[in-house]
Protein backbone atom coordinates (compact mmCIF):
# COMPACT_ATOMS: atom_id res chain seq x y z
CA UNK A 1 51.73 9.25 73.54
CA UNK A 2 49.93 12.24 72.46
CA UNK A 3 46.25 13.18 73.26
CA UNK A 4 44.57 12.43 69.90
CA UNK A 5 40.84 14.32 69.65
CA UNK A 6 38.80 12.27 66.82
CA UNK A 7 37.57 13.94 63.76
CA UNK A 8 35.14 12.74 61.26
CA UNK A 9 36.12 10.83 58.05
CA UNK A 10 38.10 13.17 56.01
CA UNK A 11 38.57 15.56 57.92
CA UNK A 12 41.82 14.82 58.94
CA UNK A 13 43.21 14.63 62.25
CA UNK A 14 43.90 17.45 65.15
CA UNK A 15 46.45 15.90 67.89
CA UNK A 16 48.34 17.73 70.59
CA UNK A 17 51.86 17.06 70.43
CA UNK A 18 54.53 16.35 73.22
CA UNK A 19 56.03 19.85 73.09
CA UNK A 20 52.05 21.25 74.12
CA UNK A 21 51.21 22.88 70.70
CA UNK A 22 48.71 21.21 68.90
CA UNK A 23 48.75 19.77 65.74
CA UNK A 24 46.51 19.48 62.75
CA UNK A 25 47.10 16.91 59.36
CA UNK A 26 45.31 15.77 56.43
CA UNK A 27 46.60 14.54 52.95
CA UNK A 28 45.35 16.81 50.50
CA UNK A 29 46.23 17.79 46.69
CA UNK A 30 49.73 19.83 46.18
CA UNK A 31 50.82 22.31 43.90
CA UNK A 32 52.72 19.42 41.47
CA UNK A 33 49.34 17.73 41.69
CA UNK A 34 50.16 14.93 43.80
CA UNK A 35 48.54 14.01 47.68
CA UNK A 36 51.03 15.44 50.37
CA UNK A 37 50.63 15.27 54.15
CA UNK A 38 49.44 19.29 54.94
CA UNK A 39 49.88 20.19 58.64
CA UNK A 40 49.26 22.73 60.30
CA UNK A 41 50.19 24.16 64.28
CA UNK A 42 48.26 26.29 66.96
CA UNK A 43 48.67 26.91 70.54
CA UNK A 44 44.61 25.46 71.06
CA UNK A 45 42.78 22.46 69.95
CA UNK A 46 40.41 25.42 68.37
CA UNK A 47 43.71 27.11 66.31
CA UNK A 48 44.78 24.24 64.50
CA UNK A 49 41.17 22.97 63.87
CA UNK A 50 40.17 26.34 62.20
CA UNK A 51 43.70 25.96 59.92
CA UNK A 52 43.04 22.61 59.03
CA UNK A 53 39.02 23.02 58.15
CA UNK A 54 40.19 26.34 56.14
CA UNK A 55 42.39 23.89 54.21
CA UNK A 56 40.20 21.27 53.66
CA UNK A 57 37.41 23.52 52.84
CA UNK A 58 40.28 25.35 49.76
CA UNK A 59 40.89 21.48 48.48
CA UNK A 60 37.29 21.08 48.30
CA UNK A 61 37.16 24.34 46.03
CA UNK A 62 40.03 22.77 43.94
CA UNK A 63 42.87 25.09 45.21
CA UNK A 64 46.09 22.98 45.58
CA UNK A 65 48.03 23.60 48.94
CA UNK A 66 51.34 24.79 49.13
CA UNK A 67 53.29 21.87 50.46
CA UNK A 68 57.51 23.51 49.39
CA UNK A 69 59.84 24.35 52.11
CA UNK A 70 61.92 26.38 49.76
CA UNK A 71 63.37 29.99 51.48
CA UNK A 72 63.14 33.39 49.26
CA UNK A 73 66.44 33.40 48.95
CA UNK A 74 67.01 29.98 47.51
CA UNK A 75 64.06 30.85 45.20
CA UNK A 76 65.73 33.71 44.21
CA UNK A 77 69.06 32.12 43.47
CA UNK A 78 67.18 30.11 41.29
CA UNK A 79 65.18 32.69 39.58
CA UNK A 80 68.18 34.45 38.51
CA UNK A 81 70.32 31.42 37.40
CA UNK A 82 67.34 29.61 35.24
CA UNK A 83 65.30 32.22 34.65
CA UNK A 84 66.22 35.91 34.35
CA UNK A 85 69.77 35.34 33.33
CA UNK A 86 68.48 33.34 29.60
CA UNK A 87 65.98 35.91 29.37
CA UNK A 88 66.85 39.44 30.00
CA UNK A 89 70.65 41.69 28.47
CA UNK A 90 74.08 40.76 30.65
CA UNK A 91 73.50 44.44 31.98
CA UNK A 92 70.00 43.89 32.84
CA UNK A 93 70.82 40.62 34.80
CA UNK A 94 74.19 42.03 36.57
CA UNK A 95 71.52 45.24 37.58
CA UNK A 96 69.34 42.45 39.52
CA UNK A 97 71.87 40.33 40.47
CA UNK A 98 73.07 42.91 42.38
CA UNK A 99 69.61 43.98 43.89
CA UNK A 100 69.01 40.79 45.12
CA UNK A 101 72.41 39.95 46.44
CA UNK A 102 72.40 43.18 48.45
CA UNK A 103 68.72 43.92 49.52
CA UNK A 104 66.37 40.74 48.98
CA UNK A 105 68.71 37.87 50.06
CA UNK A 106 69.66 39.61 53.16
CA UNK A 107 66.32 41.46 53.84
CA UNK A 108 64.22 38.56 53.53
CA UNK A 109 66.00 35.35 52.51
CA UNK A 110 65.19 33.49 54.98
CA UNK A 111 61.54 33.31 55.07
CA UNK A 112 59.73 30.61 53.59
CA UNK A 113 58.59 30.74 50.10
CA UNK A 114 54.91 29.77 50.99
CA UNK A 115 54.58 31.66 54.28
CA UNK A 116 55.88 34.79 52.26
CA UNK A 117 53.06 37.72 53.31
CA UNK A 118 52.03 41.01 51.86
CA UNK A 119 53.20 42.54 55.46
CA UNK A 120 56.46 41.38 55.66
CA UNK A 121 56.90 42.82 52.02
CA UNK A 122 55.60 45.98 52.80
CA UNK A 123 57.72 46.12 56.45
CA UNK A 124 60.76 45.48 54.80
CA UNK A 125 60.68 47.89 52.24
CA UNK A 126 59.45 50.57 54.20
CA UNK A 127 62.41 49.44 56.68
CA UNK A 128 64.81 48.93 54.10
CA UNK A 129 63.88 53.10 52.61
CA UNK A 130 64.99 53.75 56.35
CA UNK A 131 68.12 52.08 57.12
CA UNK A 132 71.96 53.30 55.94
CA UNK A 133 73.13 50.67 53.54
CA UNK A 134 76.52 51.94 54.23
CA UNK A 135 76.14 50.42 57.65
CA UNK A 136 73.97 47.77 56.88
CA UNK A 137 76.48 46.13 53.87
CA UNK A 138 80.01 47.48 55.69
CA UNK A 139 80.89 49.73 52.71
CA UNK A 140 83.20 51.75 54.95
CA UNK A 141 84.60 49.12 57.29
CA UNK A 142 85.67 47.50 54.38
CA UNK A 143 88.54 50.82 53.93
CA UNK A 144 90.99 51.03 55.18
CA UNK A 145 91.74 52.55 58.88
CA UNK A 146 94.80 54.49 57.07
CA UNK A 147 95.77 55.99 54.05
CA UNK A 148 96.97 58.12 51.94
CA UNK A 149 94.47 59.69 50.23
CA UNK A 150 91.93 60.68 52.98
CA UNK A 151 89.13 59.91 50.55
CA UNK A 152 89.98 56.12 50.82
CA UNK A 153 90.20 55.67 54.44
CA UNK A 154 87.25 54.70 56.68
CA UNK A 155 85.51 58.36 57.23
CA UNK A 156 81.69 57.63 58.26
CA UNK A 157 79.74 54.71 59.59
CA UNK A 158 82.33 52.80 61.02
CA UNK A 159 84.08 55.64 62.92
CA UNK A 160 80.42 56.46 64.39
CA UNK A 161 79.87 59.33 62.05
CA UNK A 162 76.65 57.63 60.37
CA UNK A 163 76.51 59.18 56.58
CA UNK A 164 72.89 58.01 56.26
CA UNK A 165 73.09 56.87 52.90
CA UNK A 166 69.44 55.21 52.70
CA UNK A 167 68.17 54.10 49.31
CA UNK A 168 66.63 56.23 47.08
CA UNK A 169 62.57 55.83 46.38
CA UNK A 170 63.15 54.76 43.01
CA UNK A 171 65.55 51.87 44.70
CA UNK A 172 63.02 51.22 46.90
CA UNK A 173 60.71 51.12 43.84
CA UNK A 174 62.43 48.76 42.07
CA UNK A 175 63.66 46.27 44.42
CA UNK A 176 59.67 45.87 44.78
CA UNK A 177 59.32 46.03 41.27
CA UNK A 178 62.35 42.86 40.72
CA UNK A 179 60.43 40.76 43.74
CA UNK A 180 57.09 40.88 41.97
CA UNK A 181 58.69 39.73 38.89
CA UNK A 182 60.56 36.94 40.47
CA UNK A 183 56.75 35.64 42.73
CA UNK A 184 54.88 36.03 39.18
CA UNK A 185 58.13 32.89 38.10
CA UNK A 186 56.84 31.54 40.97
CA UNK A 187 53.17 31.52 40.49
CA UNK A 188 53.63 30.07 36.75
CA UNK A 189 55.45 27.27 38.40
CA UNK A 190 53.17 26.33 40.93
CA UNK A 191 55.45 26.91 43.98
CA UNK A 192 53.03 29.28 45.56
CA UNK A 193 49.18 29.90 44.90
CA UNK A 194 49.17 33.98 44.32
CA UNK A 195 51.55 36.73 44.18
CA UNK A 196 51.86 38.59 47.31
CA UNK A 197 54.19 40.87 46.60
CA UNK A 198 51.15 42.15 44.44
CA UNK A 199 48.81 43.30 47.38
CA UNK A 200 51.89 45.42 48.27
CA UNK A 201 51.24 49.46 47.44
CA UNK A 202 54.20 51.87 47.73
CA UNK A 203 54.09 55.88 47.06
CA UNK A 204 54.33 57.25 43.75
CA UNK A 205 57.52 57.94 43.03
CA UNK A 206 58.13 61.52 40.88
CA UNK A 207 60.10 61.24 37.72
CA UNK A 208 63.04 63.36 37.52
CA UNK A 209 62.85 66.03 35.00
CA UNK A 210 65.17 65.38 32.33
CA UNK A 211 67.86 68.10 31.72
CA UNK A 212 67.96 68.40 27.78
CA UNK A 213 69.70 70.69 26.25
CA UNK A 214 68.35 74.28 25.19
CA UNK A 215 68.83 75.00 21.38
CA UNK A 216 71.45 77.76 22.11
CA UNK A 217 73.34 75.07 24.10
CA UNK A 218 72.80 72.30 21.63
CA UNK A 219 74.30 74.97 18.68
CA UNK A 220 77.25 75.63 21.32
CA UNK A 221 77.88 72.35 21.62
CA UNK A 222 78.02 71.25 18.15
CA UNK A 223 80.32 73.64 17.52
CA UNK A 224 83.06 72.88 20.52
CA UNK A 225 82.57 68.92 19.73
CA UNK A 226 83.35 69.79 15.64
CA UNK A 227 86.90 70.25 16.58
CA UNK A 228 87.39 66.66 17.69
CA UNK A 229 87.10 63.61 16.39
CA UNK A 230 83.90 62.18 17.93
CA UNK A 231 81.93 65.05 15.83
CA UNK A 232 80.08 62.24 14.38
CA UNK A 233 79.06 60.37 17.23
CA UNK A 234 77.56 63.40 18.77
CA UNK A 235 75.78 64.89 15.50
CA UNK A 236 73.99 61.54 15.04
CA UNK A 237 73.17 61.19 18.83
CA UNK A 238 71.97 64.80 18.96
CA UNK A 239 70.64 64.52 15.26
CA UNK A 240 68.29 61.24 15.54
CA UNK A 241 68.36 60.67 19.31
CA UNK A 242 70.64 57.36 19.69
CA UNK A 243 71.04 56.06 22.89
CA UNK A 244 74.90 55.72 23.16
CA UNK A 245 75.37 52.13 22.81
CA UNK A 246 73.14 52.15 19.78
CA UNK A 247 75.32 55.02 18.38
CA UNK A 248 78.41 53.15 19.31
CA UNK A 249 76.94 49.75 17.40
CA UNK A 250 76.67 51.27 14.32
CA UNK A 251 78.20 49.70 11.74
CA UNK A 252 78.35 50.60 8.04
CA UNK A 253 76.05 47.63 6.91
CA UNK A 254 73.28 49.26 8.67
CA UNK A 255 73.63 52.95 7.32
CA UNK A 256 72.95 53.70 3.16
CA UNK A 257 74.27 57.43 2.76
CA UNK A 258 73.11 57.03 -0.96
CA UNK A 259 69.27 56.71 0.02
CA UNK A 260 69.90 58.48 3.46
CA UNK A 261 68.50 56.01 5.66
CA UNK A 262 70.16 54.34 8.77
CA UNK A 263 69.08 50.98 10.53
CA UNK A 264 69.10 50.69 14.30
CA UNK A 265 69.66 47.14 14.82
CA UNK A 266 71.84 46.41 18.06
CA UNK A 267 73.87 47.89 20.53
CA UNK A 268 77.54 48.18 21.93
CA UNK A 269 77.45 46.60 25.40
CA UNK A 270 79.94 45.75 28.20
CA UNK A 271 79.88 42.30 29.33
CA UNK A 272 81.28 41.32 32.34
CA UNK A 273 84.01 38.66 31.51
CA UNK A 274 83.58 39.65 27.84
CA UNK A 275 84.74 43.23 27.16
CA UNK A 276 82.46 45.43 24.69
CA UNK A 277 79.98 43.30 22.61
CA UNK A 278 77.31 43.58 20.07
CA UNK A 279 74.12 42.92 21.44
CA UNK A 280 70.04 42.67 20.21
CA UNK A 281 68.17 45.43 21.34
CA UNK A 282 65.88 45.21 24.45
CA UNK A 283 62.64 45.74 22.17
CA UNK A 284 61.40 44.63 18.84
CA UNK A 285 60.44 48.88 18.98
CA UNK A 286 63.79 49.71 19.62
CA UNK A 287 65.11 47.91 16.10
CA UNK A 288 63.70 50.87 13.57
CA UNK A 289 64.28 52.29 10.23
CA UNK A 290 65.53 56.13 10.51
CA UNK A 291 65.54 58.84 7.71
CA UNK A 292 68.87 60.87 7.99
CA UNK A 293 68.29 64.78 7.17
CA UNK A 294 70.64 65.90 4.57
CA UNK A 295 73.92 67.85 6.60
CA UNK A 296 73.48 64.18 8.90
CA UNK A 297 74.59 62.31 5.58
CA UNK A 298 77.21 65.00 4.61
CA UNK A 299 78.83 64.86 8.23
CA UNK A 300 78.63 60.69 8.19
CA UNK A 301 80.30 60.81 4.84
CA UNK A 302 82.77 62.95 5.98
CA UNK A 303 83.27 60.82 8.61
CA UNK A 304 84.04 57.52 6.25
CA UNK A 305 86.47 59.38 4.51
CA UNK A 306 88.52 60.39 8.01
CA UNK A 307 88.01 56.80 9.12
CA UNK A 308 88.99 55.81 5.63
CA UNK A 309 92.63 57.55 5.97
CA UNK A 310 93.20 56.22 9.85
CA UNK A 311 92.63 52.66 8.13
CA UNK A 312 95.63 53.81 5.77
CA UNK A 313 97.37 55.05 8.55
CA UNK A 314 96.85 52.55 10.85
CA UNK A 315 97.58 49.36 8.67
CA UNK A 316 98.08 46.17 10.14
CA UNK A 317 96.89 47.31 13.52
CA UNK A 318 93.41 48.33 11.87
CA UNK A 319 90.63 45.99 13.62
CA UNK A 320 86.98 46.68 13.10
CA UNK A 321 85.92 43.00 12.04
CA UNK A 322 82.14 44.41 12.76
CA UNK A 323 82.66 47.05 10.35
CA UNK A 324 81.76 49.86 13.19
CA UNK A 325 80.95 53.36 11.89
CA UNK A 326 82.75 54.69 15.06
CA UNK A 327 85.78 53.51 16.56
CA UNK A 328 89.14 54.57 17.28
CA UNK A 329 92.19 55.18 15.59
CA UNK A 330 92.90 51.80 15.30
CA UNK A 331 89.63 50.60 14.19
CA UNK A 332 88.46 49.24 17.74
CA UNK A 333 85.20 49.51 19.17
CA UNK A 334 85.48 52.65 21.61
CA UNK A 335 85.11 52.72 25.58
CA UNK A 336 81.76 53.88 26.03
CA UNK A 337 83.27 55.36 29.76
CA UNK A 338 85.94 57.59 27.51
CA UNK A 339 83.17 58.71 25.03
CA UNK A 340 81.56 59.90 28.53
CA UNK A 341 84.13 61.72 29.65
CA UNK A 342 85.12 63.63 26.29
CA UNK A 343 81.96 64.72 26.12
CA UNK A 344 82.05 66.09 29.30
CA UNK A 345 85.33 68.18 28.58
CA UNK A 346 83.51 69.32 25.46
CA UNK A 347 80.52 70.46 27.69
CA UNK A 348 83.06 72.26 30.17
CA UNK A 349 85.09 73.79 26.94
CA UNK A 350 81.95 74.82 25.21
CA UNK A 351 80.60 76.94 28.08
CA UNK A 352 77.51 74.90 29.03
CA UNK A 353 75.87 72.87 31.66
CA UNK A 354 77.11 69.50 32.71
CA UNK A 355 74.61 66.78 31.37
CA UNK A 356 74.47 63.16 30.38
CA UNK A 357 75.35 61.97 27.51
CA UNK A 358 72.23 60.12 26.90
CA UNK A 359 70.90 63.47 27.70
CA UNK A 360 71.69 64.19 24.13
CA UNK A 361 69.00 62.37 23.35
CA UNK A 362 66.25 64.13 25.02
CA UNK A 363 67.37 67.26 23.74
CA UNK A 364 66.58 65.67 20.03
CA UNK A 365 62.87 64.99 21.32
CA UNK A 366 62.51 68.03 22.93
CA UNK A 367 63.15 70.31 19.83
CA UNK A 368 61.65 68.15 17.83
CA UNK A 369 58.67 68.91 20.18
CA UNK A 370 59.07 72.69 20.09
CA UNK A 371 59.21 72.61 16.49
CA UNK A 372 55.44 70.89 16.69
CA UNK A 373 56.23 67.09 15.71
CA UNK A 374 53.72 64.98 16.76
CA UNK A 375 54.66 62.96 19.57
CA UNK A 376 53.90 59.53 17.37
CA UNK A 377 56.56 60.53 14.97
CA UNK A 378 58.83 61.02 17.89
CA UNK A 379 58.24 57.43 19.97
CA UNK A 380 59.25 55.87 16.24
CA UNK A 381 62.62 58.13 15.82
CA UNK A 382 63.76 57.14 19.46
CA UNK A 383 62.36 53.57 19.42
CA UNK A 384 59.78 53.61 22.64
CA UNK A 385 57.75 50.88 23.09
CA UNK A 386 54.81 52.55 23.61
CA UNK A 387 53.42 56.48 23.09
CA UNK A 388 52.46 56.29 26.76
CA UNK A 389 56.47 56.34 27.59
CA UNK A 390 56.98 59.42 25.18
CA UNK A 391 53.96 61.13 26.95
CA UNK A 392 55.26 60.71 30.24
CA UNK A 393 59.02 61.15 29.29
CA UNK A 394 58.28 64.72 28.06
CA UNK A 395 55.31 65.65 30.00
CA UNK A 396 56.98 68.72 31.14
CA UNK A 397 57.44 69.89 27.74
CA UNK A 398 53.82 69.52 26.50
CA UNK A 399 51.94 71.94 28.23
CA UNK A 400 53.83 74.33 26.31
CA UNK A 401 52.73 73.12 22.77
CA UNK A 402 48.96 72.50 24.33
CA UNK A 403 49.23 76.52 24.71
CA UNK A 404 50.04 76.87 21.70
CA UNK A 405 47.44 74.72 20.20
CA UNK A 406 45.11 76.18 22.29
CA UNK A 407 46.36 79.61 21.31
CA UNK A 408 45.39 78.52 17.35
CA UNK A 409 42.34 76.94 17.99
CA UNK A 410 41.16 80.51 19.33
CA UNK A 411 42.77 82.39 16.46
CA UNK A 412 40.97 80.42 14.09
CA UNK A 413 37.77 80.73 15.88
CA UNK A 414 37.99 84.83 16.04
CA UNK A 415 38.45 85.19 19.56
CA UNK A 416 36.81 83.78 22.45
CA UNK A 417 36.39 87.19 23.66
């Protein structure tokens, strides 16, 4: 039998067990609200004591104790499944599914929910920014020993030739980022008392400086991309800063070429399982009202009337039940991977640098900048959800016009001289 060491009434009980350890109990108040056996373990009769008082002295205060056995990586599967994935865009939840299934699950699955710290948060992650994910996920084992093409054999980690391929800060970043989004779930539903992954401080992680444009380029460009037939897509992109799936969601029901005004409502999207879909828009921001400038409307008119005649042309193959300002010859909604890469051989052809597509859309704010609009005006043309993410978007391009204010407010009071 084991040694039992009496307590007073209510305090529970502190018992060593057969194994040696000692062993502390009491029922007290859990998270769902109902009375739960809490125990506790040390290697003393003074360790398990202290535990056990520290608990009892919390239920006194009225904080519940956390009674769940659930692991992080069950959680997680859950989180995912009944929470993120009713809640966030299909490209959104495939972007954390994948997070999770490669980093958190494997990283720190196992632990307990409840005995989740701060310092195993923080060790991982700074472990995890450290350690070749090639190795640690098997990316090259899985190729091939042989092959044809060289570039699809096994070349690095496993033929000992370790390519280092760690993850990036903003990874790093963001995997904390998705776990203290998934503990906040848990916190709401009383499976833990606080959010630990809270306490947890990483570096600040620089922005990269976009790469818009220059005005020369965007004029060079405009004029290479005018000789095919995704002109249009391009002029509006450039023109009123569409993100490319908004561009490519378009449809003719949201655009009024009489009164010049076009209406960002939703976006083309792949879905996995799905093919290319209309979607909502991630914010209520990003749904806006836009005024087109006058050569916009000509070039979008133009563009009806060329759509118009592959609709002729086309016949019974045309399909563009959505009514989609852009698609292809055949009226379907087009491959937002071959708009990609036709705009990259328009780049190339036109003489300029290599960008992004989406890039296109920085070079709208940042002219827009240089030619003095404030940066209010330009949050509502590109649909930010808040100034502060305009500010620090193009907070390289600011000092410039700050010199220039600067540079007036002197003028105007005669020289500081």
């Amino acid at each position: 039998m084991p040694k039992r060491t009496k307590q007073p009434n209510g305090a529970g009980s502190v018992y060593q067990r057969r194994d040696g350890r000692w062993e502390g109990a009491a029922y007290l108040e859990a998270l769902d609200g109902t009375r739960k056996r809490f125990r506790v373990y040390g290697k003393t009769w003074e360790e398990a004591n202290a535990k056990l008082t520290e608990a009892l002295a919390n239920a006194r205060k009225g904080v519940p104790v956390e009674t769940t056995t659930l692991s992080l990586g069950d959680y997680l599967t859950y989180w995912l499944e009944q929470v993120a994935k009713p809640k966030v865009r299909p490209s959104t939840y495939r972007s954390y599914e994948t997070y999770v299934r490669l980093y958190l699950i494997p990283g720190l699955g196992k632990k307990q929910l409840k005995k989740l710290t701060a310092k195993d948060i923080r060790t991982w992650l700074v472990k995890a920014s450290k350690t070749c994910q090639c190795c640690l996920q098997g990316h090259d084992a899985k190729r091939p020993k042989r092959h044809k093409d060289p570039a699809k054999q096994q070349r690095c980690c496993a033929i000992g030739k370790c390519c280092n391929k760690v993850p990036s800060p903003r990874t790093v970043q963001y995997l904390h980022a998705l776990l203290r989004a998934a503990l906040a779930q848990a916190v709401r539903e009383d499976l833990v008392l606080r959010n630990v992954a809270k306490n947890v401080q990483l570096g600040t992680v620089e922005r990269p400086e976009i790469q818009a444009l220059t005005l020369d380029e965007a004029k060079q460009f405009l004029r290479q991309a005018r000789k095919g037939r995704f002109y249009a897509v391009y002029a509006v992109a450039l023109g009123v800063g569409l993100r490319r799936g908004e561009a490519l969601g378009l449809r003719w029901d949201d655009v009024d070429l009489d009164n010049g005004v076009l209406r960002v409502r939703q976006a083309l999207q792949r879905q996995k399982g799905e093919g290319l879909k209309l979607v909502p828009l991630k914010t209520q921001r990003s749904r806006r009202t836009i005024r087109l400038p006058e050569n916009l409307v000509k070039v979008l008119k133009e563009h009806r009337a060329e759509q118009a005649a592959e609709r002729l042309a086309a016949g019974s193959a045309w399909n563009n039940p959505h009514g989609l300002v852009f698609t292809t010859h055949i009226g379907t909604a087009i491959e937002p991977e071959n708009l990609y890469r036709h705009f990259r051989a328009v780049c190339d052809a036109a003489g300029i640098r290599r960008v992004r597509l989406h890039d296109l859309r920085h070079t709208c704010a940042t002219i827009l900048l240089a030619q003095g609009v404030d940066t209010r005006t330009i949050m509502e043309i590109l649909g930010h959800s808040t100034i502060v993410l305009t500010m620090n978007t193009y907070a390289h391009v600011l000092p410039e016009h700050q010199a220039t204010a600067l540079d007036k407010l002197e003028k105007a009071l005669g020289g500081l001289a």
